[in-house]
N, C-alpha and C. Protein backbone atom coordinates (compact mmCIF):
# COMPACT_ATOMS: atom_id res chain seq x y z
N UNK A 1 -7.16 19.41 -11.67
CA UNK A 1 -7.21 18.99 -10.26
C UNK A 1 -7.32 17.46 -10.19
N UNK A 2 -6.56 16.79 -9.47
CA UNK A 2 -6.73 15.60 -8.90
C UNK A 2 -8.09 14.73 -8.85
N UNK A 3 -8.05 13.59 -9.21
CA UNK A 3 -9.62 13.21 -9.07
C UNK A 3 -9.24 12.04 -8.04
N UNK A 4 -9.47 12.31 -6.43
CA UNK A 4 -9.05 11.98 -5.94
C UNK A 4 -9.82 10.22 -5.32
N UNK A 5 -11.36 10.67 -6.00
CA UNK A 5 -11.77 8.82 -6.32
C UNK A 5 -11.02 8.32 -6.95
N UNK A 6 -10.74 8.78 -7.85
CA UNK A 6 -10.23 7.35 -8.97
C UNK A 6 -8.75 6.93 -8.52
N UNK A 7 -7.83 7.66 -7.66
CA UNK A 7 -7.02 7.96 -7.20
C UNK A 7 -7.00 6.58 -5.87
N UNK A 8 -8.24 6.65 -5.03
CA UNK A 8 -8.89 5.87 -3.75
C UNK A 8 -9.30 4.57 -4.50
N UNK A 9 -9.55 4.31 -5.81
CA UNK A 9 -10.11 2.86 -6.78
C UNK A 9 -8.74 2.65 -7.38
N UNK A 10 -7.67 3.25 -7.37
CA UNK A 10 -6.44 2.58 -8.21
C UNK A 10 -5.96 1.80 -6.71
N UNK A 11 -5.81 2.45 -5.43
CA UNK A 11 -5.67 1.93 -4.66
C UNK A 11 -5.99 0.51 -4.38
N UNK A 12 -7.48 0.50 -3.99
CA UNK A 12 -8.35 -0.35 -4.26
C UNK A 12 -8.14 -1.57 -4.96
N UNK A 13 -7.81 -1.22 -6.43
CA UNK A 13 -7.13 -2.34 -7.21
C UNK A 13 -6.10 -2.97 -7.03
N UNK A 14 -5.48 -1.92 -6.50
CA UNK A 14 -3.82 -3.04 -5.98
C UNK A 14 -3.99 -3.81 -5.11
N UNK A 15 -5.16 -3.62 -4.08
CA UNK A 15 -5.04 -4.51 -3.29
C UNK A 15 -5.51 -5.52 -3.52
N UNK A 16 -6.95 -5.09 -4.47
CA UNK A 16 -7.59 -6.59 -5.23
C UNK A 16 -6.53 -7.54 -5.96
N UNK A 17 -5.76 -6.98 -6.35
CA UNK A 17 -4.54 -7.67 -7.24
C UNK A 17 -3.58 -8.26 -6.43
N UNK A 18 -3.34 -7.54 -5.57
CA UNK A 18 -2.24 -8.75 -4.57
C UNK A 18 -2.51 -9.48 -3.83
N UNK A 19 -4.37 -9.39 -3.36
CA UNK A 19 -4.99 -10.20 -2.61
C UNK A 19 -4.82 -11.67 -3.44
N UNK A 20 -4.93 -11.12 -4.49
CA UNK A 20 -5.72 -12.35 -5.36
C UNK A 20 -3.99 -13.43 -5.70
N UNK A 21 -2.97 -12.35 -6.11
CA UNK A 21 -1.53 -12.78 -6.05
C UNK A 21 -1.65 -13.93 -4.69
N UNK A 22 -1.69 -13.18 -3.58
CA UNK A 22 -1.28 -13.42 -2.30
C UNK A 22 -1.98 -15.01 -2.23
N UNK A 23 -3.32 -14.96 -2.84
CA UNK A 23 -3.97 -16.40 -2.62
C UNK A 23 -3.63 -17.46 -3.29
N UNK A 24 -2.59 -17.33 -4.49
CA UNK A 24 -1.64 -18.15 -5.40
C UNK A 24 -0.93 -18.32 -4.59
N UNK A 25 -0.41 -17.81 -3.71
CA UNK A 25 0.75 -18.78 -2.80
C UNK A 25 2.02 -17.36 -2.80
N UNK A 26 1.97 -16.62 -3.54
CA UNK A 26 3.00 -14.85 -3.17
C UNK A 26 2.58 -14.50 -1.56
N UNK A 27 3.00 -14.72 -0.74
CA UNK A 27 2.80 -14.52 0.65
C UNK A 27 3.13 -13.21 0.31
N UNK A 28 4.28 -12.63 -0.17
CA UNK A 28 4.83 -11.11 0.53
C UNK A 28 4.41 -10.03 -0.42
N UNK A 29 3.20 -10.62 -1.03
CA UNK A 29 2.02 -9.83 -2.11
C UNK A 29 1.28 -8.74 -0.71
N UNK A 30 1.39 -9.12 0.49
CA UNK A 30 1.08 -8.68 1.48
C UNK A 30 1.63 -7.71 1.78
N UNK A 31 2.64 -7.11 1.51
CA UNK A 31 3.55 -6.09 1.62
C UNK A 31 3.20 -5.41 0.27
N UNK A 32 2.85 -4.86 -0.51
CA UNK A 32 1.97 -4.28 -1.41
C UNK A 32 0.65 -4.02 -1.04
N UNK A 33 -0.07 -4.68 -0.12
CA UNK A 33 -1.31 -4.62 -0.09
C UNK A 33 -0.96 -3.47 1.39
N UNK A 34 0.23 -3.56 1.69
CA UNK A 34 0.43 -2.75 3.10
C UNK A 34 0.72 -1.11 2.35
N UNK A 35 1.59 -0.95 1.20
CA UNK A 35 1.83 0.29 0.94
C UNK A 35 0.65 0.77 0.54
N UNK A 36 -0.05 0.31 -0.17
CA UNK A 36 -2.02 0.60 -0.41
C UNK A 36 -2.59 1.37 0.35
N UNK A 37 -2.26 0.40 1.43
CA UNK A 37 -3.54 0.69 2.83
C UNK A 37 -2.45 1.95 3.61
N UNK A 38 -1.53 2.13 3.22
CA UNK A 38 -1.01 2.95 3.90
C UNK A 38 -1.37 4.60 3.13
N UNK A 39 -1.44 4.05 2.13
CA UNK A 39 -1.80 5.59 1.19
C UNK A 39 -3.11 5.87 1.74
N UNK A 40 -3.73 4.95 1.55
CA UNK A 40 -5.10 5.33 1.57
C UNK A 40 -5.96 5.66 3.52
N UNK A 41 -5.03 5.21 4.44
CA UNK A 41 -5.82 5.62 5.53
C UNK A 41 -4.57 6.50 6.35
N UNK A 42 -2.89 6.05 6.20
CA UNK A 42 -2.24 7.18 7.05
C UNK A 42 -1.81 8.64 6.81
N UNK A 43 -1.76 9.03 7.91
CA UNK A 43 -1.80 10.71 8.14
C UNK A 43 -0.39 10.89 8.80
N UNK A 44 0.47 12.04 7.97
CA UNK A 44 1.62 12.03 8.84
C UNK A 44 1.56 13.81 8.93
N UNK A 45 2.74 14.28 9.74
CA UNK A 45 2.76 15.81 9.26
C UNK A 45 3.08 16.19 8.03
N UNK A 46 3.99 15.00 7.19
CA UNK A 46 4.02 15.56 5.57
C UNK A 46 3.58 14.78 4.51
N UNK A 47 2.36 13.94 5.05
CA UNK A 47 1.74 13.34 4.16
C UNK A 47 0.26 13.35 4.06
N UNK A 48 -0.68 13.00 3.70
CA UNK A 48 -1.93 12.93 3.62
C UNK A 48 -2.91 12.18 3.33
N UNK A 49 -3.39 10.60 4.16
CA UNK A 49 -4.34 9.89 3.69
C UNK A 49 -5.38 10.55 2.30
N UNK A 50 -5.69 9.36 1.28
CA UNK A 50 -6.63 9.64 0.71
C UNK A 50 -7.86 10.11 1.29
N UNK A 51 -8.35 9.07 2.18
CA UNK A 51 -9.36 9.34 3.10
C UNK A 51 -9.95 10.64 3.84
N UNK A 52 -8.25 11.18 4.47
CA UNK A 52 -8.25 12.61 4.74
C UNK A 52 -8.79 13.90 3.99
N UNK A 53 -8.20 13.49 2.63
CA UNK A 53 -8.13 14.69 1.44
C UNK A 53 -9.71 14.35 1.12
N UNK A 54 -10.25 13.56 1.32
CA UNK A 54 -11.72 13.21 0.85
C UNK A 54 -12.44 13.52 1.59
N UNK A 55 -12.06 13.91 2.78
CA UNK A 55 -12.95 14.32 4.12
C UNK A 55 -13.89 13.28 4.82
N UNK A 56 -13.46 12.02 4.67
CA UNK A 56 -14.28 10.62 5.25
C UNK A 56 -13.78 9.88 5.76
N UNK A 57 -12.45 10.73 6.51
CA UNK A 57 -11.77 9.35 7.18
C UNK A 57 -12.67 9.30 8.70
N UNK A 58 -13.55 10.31 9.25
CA UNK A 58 -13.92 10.37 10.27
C UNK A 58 -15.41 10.03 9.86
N UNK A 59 -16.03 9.39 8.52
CA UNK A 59 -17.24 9.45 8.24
C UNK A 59 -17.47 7.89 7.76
N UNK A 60 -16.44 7.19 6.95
CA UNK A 60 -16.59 6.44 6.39
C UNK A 60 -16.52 5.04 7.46
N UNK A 61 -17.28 4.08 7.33
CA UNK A 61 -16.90 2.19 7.92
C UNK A 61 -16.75 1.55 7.18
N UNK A 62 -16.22 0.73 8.06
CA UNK A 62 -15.27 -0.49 7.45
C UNK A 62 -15.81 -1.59 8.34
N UNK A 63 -15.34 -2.77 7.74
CA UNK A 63 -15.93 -4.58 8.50
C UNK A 63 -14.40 -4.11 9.54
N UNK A 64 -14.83 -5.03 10.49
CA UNK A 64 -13.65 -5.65 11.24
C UNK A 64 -14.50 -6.76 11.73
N UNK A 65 -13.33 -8.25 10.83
CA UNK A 65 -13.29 -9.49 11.55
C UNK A 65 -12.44 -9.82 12.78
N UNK A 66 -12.74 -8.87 13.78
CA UNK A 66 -12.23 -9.41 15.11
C UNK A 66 -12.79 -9.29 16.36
N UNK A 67 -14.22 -8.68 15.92
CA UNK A 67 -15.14 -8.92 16.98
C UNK A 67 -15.00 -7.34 17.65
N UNK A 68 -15.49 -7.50 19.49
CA UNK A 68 -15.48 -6.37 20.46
C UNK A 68 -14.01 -6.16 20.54
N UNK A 69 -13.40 -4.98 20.89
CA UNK A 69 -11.80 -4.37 20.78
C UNK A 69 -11.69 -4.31 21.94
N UNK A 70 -10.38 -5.00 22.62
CA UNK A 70 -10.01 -4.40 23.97
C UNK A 70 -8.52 -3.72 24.33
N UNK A 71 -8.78 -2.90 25.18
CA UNK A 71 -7.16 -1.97 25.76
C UNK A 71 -6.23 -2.83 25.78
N UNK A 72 -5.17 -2.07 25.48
CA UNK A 72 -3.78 -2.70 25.83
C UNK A 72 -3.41 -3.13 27.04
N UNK A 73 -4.09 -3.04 28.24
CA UNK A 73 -4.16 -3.31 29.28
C UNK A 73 -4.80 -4.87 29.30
N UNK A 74 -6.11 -4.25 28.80
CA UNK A 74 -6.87 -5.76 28.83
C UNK A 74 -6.38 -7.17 27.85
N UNK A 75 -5.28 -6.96 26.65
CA UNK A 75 -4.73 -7.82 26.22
C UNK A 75 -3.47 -8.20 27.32
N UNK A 76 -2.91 -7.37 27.83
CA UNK A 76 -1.69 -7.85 28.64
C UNK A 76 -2.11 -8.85 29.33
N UNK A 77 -3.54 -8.56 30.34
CA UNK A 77 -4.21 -8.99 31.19
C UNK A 77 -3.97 -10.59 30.65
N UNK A 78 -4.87 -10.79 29.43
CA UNK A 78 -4.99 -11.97 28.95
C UNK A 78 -3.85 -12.93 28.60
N UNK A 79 -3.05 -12.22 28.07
CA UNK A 79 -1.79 -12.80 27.44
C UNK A 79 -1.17 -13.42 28.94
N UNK A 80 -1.16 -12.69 29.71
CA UNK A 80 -0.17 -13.08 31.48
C UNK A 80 -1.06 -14.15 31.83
N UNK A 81 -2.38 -14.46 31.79
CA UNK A 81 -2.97 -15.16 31.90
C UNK A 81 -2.92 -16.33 31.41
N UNK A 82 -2.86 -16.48 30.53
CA UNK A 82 -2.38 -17.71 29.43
C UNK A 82 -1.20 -18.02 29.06
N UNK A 83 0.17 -17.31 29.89
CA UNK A 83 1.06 -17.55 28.99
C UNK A 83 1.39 -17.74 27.67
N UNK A 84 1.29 -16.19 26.62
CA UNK A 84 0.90 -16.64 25.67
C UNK A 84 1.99 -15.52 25.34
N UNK A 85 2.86 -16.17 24.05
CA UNK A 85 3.33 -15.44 23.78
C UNK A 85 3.51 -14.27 22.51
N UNK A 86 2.24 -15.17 21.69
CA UNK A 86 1.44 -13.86 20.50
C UNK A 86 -0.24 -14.81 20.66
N UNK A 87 -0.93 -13.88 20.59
CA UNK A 87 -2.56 -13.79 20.49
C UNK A 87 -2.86 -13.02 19.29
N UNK A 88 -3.47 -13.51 18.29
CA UNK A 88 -3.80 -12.71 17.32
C UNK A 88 -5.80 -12.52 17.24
N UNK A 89 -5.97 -11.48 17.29
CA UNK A 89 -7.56 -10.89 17.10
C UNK A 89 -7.86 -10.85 16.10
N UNK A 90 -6.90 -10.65 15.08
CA UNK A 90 -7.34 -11.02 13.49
C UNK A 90 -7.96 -12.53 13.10
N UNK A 91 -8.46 -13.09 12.82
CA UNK A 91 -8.62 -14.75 12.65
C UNK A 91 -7.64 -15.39 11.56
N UNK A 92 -6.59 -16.00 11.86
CA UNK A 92 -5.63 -16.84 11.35
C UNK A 92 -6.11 -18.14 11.83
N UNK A 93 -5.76 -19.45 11.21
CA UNK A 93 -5.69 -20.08 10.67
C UNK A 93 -4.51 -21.24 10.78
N UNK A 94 -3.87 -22.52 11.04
CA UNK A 94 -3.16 -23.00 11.01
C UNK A 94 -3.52 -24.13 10.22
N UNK A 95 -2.44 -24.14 9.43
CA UNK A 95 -2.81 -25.30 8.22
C UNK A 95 -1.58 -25.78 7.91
N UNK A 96 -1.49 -27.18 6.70
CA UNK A 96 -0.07 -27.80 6.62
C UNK A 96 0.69 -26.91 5.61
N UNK A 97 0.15 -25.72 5.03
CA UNK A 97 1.21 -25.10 4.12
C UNK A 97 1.77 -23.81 4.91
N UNK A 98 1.01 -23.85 6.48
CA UNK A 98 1.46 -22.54 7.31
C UNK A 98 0.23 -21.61 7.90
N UNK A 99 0.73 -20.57 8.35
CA UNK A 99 -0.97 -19.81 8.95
C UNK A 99 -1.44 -19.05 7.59
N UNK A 100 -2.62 -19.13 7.42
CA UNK A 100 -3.35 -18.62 6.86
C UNK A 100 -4.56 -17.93 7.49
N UNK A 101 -5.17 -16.48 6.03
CA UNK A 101 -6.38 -15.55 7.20
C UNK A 101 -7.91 -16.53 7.01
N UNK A 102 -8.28 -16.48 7.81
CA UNK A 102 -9.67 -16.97 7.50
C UNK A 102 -10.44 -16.56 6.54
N UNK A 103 -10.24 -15.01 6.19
CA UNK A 103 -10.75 -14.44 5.25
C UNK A 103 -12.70 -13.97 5.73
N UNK A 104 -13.60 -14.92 4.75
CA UNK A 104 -14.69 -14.39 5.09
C UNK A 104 -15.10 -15.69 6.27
N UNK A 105 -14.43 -16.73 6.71
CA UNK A 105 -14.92 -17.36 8.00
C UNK A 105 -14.38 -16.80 9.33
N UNK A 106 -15.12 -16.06 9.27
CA UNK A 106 -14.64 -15.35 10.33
C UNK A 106 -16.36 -15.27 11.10
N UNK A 107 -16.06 -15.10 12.51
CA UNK A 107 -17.26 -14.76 13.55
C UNK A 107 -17.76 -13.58 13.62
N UNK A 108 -17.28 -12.51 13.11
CA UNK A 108 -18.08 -11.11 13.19
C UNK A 108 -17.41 -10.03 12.37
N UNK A 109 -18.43 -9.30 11.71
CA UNK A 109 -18.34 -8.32 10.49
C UNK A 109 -18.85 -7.55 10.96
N UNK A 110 -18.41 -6.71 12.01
CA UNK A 110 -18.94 -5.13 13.01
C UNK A 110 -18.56 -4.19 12.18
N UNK A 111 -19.09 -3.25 11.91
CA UNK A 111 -18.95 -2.13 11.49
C UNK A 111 -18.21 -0.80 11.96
N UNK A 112 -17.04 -0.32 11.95
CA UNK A 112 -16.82 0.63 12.81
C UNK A 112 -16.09 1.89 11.65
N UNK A 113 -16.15 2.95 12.64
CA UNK A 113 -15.40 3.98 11.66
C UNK A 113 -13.82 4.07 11.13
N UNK A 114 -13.72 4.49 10.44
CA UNK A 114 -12.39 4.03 9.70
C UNK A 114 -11.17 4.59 10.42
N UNK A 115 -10.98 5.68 11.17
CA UNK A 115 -10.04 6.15 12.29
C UNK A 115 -10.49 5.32 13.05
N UNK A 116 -10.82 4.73 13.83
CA UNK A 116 -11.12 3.90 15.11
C UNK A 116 -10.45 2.18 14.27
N UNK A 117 -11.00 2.01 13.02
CA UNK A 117 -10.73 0.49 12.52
C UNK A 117 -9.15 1.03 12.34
N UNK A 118 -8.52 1.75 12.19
CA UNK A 118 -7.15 1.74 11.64
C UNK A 118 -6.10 1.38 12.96
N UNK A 119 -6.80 2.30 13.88
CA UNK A 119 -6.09 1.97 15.51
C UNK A 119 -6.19 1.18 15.99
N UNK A 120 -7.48 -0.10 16.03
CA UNK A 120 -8.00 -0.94 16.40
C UNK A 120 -6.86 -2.07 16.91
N UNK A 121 -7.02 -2.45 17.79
CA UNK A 121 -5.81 -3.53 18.28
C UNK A 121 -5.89 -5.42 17.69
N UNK A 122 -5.42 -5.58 17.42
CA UNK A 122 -5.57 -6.75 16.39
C UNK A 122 -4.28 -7.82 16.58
N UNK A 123 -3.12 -7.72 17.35
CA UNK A 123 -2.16 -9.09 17.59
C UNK A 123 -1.35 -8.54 19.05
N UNK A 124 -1.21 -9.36 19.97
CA UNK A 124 -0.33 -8.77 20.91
C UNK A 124 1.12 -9.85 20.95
N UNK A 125 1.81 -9.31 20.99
CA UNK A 125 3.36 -10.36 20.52
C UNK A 125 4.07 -9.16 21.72
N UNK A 126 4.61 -9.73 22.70
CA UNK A 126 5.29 -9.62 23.60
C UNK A 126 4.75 -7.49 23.46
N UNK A 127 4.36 -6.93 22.94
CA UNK A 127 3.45 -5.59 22.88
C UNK A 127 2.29 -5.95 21.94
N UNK A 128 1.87 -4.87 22.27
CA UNK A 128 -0.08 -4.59 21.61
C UNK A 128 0.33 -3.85 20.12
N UNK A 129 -0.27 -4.31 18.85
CA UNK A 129 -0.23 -3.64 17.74
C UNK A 129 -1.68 -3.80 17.31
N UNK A 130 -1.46 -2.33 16.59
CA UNK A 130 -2.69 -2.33 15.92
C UNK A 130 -2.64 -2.52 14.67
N UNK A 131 -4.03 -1.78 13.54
CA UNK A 131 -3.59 -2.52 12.35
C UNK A 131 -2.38 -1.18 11.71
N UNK A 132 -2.48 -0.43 12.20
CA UNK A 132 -1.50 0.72 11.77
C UNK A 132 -0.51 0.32 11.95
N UNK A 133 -0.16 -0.41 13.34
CA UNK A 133 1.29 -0.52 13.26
C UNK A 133 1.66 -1.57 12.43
N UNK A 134 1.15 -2.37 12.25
CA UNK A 134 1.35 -3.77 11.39
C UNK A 134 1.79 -3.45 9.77
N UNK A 135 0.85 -2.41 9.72
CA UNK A 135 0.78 -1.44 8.14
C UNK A 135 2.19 -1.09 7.94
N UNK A 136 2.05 -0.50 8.23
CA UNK A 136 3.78 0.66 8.71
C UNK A 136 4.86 -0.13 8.96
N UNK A 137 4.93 -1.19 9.53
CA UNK A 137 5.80 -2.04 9.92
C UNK A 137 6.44 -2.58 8.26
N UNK A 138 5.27 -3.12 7.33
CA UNK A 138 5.40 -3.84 6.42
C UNK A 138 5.72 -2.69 5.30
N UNK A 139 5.27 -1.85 5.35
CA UNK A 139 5.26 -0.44 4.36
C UNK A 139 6.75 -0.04 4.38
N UNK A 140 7.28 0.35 5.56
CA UNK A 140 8.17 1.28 6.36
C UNK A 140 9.59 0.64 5.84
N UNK A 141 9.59 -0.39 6.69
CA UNK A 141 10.86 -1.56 7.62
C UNK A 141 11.08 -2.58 6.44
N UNK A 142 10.02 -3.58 6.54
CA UNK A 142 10.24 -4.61 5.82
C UNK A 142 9.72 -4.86 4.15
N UNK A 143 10.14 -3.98 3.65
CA UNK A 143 10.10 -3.96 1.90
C UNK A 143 8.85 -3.49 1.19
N UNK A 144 7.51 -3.01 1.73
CA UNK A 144 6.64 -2.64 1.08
C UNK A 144 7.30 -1.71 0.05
N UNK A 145 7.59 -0.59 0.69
CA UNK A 145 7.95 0.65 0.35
C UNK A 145 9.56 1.08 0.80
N UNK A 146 9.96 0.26 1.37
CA UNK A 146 11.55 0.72 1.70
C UNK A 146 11.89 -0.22 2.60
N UNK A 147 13.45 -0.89 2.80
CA UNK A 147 13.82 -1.79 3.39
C UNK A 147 14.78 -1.02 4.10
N UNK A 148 14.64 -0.99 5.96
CA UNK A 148 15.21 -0.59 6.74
C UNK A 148 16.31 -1.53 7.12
N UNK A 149 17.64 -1.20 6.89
CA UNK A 149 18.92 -1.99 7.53
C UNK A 149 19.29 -2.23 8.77
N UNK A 150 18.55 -1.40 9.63
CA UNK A 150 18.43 -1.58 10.95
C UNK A 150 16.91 -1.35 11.81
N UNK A 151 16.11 -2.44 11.51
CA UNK A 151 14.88 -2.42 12.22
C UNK A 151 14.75 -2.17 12.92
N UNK A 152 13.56 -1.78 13.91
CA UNK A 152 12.97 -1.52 15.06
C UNK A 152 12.59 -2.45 15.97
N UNK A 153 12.67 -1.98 17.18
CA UNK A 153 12.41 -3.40 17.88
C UNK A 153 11.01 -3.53 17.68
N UNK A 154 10.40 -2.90 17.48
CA UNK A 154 8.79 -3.29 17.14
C UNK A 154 9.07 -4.53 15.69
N UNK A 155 10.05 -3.97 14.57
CA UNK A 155 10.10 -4.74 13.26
C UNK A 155 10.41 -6.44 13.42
N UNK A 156 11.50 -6.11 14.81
CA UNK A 156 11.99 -7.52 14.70
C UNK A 156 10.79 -8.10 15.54
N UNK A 157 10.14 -7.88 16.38
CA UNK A 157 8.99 -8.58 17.40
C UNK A 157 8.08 -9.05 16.57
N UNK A 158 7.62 -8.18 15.69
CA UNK A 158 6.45 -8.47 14.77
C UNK A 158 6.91 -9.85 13.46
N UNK A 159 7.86 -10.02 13.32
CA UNK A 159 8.69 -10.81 12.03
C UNK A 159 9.70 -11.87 12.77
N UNK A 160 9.41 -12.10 14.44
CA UNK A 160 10.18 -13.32 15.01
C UNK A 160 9.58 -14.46 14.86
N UNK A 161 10.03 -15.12 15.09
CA UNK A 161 9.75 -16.98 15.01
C UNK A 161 8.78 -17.22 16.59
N UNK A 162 7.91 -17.98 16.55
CA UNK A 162 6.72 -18.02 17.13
C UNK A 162 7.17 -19.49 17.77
N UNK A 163 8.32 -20.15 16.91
CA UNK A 163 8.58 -21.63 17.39
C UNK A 163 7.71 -22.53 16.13
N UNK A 164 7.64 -23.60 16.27
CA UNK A 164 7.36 -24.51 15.45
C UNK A 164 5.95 -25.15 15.54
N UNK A 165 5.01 -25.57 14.94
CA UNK A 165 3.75 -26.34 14.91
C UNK A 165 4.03 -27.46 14.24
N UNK A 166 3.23 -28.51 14.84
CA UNK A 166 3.30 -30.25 14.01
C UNK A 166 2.44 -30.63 13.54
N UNK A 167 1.87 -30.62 12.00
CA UNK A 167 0.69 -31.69 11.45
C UNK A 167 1.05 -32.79 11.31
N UNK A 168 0.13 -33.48 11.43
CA UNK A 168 0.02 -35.07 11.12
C UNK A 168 -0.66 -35.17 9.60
N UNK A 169 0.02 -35.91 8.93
CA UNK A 169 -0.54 -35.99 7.27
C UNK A 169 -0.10 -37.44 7.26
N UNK A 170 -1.79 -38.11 7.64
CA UNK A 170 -0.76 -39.66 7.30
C UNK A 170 -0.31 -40.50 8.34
N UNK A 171 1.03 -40.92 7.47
CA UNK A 171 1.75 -41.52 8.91
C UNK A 171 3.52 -40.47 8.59
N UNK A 172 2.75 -38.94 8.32
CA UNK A 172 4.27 -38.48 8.40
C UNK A 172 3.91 -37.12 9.26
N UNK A 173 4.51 -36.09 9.68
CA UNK A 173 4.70 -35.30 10.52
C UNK A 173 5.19 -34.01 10.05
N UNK A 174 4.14 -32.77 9.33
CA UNK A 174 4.77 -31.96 8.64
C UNK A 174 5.17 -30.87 10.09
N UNK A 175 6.60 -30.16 9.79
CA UNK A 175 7.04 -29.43 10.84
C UNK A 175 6.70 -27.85 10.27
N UNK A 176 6.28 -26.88 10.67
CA UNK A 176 6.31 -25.54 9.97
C UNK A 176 6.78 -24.71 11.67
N UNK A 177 7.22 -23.62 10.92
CA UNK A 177 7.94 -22.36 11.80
C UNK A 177 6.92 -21.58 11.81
N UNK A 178 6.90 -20.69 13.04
CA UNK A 178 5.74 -19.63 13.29
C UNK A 178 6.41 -18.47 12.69
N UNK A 179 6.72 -18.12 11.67
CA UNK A 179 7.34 -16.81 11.02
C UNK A 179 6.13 -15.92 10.05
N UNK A 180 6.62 -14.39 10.50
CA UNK A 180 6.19 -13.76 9.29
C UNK A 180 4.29 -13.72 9.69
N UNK A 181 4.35 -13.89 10.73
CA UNK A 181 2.66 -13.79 10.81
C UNK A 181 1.91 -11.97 10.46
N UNK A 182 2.84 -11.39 9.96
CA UNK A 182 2.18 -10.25 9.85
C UNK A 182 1.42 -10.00 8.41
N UNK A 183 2.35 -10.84 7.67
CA UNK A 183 2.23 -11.42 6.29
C UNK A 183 0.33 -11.93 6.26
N UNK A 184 -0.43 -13.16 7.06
CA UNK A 184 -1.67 -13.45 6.37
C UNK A 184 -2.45 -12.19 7.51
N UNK A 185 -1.95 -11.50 8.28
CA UNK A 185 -3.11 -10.34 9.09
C UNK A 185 -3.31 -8.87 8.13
N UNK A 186 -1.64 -8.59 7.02
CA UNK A 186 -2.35 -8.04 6.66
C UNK A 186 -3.30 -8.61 5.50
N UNK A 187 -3.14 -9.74 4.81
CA UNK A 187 -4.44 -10.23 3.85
C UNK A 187 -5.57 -10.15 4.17
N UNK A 188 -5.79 -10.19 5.74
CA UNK A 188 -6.88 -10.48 6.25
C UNK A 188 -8.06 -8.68 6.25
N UNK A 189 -6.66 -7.98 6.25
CA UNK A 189 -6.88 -6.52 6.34
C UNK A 189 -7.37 -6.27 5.01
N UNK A 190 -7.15 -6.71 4.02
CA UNK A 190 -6.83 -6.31 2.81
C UNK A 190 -8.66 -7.06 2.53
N UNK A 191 -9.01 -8.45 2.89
CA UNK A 191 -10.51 -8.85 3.04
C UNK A 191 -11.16 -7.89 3.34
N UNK A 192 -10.86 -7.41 4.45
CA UNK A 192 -11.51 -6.53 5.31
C UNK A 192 -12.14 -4.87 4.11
N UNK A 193 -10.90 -4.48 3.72
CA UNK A 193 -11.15 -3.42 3.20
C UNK A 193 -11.99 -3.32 1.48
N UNK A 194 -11.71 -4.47 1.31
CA UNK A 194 -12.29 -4.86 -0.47
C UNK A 194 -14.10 -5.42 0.12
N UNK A 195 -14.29 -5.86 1.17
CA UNK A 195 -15.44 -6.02 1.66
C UNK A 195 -16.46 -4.94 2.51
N UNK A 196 -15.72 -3.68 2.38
CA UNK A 196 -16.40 -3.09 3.32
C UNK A 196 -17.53 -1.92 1.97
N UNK A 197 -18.59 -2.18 2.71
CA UNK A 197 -19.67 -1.42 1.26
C UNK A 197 -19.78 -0.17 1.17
N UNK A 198 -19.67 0.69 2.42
CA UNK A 198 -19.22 2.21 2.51
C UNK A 198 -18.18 3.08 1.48
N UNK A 199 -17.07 1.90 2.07
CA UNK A 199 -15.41 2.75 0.84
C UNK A 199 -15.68 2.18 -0.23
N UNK A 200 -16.54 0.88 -0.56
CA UNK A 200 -16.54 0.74 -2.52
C UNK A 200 -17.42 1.57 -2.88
N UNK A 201 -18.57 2.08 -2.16
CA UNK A 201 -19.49 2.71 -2.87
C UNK A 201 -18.63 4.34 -3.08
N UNK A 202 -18.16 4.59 -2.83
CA UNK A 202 -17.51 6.25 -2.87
C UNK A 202 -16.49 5.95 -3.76
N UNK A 203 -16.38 4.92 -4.45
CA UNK A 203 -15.37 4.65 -6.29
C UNK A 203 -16.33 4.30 -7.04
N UNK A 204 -17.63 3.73 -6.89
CA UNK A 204 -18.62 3.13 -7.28
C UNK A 204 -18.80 3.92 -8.70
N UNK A 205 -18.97 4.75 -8.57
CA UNK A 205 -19.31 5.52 -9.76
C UNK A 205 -18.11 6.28 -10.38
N UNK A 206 -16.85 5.90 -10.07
CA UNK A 206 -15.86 6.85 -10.76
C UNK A 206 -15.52 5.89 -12.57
């Protein structure tokens, strides 16, 4: 029979491993860390989270660095408000080599259950995604696990150009493109899950 810890810690490792890739400068180490997280928390009709088969996907917590969660309503709200055309709840980062996750500077390490952290709403880009869809997006569509030839309009929204940001370095003017932001949210996911003390302790001893 399956030993389905050690199974939930090989997981685990990949993500430690592409996190750590991903922080060398492999941005799309992030797309590995998405097929991971996809084994380990989604549920389809012909598939089966680890979590599930372990009976703790409704038992186990996880950190979320993004604070109190609000409806898809209440992000629209905000976004129309601000004219904004992506808001991210994850904590990113703008720097001269591009966005980056904050990682552990982040403002709040809430605790919530791991079905609720998976749905949790975390970037709104012209729609509301959560971290599932972000998962799936990168797993699915864009090369984790299979490269779709004809994306979704969710694939292309999530992987459009945001427009351009300007640092000053100096007396010169670095230009960067807003692309690919799904790339440091899921790293940030990937923090999230290697930090949370609930799911290491249930490999702890394998």
């Amino acid at each position: 029979m399956m030993n389905l810890r050690n199974e939930l810690k090989k997981q685990l490792s990949f993500i430690e491993t592409s996190c750590a890739l991903y922080d060398k400068g492999n941005i799309y180490e992030a797309l590995r860390i998405a097929v991971a997280l996809r084994v380990i928390f989604h549920d389809t009709k012909k598939s089966t989270s680890i979590l599930t088969q372990l009976d703790i996907k409704g038992k186990i917590r996880l950190i979320t660095t993004i604070g109190s969660q609000m409806t898809h309503e209440e992000l629209a709200e905000i976004k129309a408000s601000q004219n904004l055309f992506l808001m991210s709840h994850i904590p990113l980062m703008l720097t001269p080599l591009g966005v980056k996750p904050l990682l552990e500077n982040h403002d709040s390490s809430e605790v919530t259950v791991a079905e609720k952290w998976w749905n949790e709403l975390v970037l709104i880009n012209q729609t509301a995604f959560s971290r599932k869809d972000i998962v799936l997006v990168a797993a699915n569509e864009d090369g984790g696990a299979h490269v779709e030839p004809k994306p979704s309009a969710k694939t292309k929204n999530l992987k459009a150009s945001q427009g351009k940001f300007i640092i000053k370095r100096g007396f010169q003017q670095v230009s960067k493109e807003l692309i690919e932001h799904h790339l440091p949210i899921i790293r940030q996911i990937g923090y999230e899950v290697l930090h949370s003390k609930m799911l290491l302790q249930v490999v702890a001893d394998t």
